[in-house]
C-alpha atoms as a PDB file:
ATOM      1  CA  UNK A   1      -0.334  18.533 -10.083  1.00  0.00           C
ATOM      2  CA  UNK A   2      -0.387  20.072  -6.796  1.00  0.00           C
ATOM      3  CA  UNK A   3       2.752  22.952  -6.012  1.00  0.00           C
ATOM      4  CA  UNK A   4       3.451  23.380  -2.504  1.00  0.00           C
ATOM      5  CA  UNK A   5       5.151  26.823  -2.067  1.00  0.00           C
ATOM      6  CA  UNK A   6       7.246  27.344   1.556  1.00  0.00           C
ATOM      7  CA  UNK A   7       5.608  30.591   1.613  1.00  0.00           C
ATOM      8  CA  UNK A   8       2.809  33.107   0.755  1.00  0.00           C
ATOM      9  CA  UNK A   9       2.163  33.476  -2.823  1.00  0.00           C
ATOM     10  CA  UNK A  10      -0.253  35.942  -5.114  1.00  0.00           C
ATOM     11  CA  UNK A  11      -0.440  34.264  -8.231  1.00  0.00           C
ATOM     12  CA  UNK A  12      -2.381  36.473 -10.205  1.00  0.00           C
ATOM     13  CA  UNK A  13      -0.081  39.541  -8.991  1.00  0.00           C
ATOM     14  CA  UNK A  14       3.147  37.012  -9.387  1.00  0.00           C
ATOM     15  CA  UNK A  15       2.211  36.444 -13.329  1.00  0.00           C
ATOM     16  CA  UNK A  16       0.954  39.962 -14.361  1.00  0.00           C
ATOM     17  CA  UNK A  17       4.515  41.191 -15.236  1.00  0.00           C
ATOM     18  CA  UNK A  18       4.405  38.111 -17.669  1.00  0.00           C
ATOM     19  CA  UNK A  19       1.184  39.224 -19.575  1.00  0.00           C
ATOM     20  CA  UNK A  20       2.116  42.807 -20.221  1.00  0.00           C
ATOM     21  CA  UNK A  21       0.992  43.319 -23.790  1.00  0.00           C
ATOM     22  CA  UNK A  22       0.941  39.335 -24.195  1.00  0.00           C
ATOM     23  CA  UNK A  23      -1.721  37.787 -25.804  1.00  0.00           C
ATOM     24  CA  UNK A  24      -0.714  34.633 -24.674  1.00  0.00           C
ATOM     25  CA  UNK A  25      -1.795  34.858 -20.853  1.00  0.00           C
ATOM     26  CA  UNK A  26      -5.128  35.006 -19.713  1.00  0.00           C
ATOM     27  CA  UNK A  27      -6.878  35.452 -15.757  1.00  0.00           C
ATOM     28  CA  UNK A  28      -9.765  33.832 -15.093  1.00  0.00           C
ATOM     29  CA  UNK A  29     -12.499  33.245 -15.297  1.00  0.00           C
ATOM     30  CA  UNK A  30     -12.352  32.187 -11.655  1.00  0.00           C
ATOM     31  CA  UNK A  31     -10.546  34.548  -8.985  1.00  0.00           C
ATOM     32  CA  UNK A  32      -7.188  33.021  -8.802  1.00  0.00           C
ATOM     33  CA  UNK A  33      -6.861  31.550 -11.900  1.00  0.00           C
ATOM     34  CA  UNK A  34      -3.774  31.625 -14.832  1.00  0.00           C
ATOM     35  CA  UNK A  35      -4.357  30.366 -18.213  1.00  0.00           C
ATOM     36  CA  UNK A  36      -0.642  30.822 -20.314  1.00  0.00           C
ATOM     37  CA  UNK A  37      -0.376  29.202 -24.048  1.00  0.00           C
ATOM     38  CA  UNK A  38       3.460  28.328 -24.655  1.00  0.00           C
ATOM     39  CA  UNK A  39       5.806  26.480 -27.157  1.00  0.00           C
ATOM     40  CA  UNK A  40       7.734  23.938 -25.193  1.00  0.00           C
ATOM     41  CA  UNK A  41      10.667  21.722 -26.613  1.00  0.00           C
ATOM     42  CA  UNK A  42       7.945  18.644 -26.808  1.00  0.00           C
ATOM     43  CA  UNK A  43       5.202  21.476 -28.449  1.00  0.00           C
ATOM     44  CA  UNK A  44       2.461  23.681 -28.319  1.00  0.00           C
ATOM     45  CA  UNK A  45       1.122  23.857 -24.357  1.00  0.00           C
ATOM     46  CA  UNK A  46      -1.588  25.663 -22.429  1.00  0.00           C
ATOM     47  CA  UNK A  47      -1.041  25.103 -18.534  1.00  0.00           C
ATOM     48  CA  UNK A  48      -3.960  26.361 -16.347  1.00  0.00           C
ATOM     49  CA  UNK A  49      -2.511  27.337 -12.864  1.00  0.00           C
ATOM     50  CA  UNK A  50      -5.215  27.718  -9.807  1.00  0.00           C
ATOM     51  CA  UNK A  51      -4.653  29.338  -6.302  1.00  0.00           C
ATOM     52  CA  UNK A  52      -5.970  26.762  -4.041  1.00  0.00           C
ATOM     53  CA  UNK A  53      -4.447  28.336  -0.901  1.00  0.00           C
ATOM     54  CA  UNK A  54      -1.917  31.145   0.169  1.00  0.00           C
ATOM     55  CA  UNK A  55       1.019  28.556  -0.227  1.00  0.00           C
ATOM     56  CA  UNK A  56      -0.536  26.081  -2.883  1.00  0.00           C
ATOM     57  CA  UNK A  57      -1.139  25.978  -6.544  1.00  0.00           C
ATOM     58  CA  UNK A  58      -2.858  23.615  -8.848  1.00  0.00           C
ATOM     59  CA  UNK A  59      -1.324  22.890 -12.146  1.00  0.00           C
ATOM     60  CA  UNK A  60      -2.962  21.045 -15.048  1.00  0.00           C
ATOM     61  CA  UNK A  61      -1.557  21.330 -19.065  1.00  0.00           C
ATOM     62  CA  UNK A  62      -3.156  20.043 -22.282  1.00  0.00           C
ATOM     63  CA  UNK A  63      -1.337  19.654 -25.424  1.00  0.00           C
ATOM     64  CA  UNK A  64       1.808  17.974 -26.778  1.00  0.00           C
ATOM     65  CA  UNK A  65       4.245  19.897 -24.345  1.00  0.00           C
ATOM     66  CA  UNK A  66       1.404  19.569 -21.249  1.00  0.00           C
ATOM     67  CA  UNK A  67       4.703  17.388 -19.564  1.00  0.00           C
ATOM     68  CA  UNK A  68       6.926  19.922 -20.042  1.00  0.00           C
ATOM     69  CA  UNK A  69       4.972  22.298 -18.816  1.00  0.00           C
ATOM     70  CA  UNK A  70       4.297  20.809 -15.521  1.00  0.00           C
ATOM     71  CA  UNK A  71       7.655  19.700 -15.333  1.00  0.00           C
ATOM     72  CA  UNK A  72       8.159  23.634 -15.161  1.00  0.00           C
ATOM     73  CA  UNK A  73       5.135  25.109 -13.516  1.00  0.00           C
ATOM     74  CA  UNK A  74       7.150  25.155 -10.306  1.00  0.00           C
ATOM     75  CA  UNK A  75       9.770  27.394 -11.666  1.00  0.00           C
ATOM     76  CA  UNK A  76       7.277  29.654 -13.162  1.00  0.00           C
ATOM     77  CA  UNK A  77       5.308  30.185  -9.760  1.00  0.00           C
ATOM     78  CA  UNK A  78       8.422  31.125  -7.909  1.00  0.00           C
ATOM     79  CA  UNK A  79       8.838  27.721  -5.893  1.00  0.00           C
ATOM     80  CA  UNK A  80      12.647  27.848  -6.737  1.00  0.00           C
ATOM     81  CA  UNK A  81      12.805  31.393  -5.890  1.00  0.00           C
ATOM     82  CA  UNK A  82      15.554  32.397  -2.492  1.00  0.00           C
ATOM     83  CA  UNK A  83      13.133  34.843  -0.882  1.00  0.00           C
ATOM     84  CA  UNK A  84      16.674  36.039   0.680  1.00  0.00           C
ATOM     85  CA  UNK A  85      17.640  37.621  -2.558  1.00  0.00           C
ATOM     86  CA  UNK A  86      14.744  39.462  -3.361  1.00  0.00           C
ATOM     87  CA  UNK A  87      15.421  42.960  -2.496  1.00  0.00           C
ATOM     88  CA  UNK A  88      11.986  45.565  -2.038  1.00  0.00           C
ATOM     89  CA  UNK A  89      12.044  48.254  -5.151  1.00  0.00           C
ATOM     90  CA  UNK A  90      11.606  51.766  -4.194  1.00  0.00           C
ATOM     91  CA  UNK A  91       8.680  53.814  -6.336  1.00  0.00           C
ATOM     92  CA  UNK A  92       7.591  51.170  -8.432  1.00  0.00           C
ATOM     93  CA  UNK A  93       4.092  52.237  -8.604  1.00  0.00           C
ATOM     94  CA  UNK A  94       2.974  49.014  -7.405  1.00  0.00           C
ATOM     95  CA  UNK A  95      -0.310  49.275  -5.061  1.00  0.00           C
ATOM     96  CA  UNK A  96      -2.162  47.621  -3.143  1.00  0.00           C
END
């Protein structure tokens, strides 16, 4: 499943606040590349999400909630997100 984004996306730096301490998130093994493990209403998942350009990401899921998990890969990758609500923290050690 393709994700079209209407603007500029990081993954890897989008999902890192997920895997703090998480054993259930995973980058790599190719740049770009998110591997999560999740229970789902319909199951165990693991969805592998792939930058395939600055505003697209490639979604694939095995497992007995893989539909669910598409059905919500969008969400996780921000594609519901308002950009006009995000608001820029100050000193939050973030670099580039």
């Amino acid at each position: 499943m393709l994700i079209e984004l209407e603007g500029p996306i990081d993954l890897v730096r989008t999902l890192a606040p997920l895997a703090h301490h998480s054993p259930t998130m995973r980058f790599g093994p190719t740049p770009g590349e998110v591997w999560r493990a999740t229970r789902t209403p319909e199951g165990a998942a693991t969805i592998r999400l792939r930058q395939r350009s600055s505003t697209t990401v490639d979604a694939r899921a095995y497992g007995d909630g893989a539909d669910w998990a598409l059905a919500h890969a969008p969400d996780l990758v921000g594609a519901g997100d308002d950009p006009t609500e995000f608001r820029p923290l100050r000193n939050a050690g973030l670099r580039d």
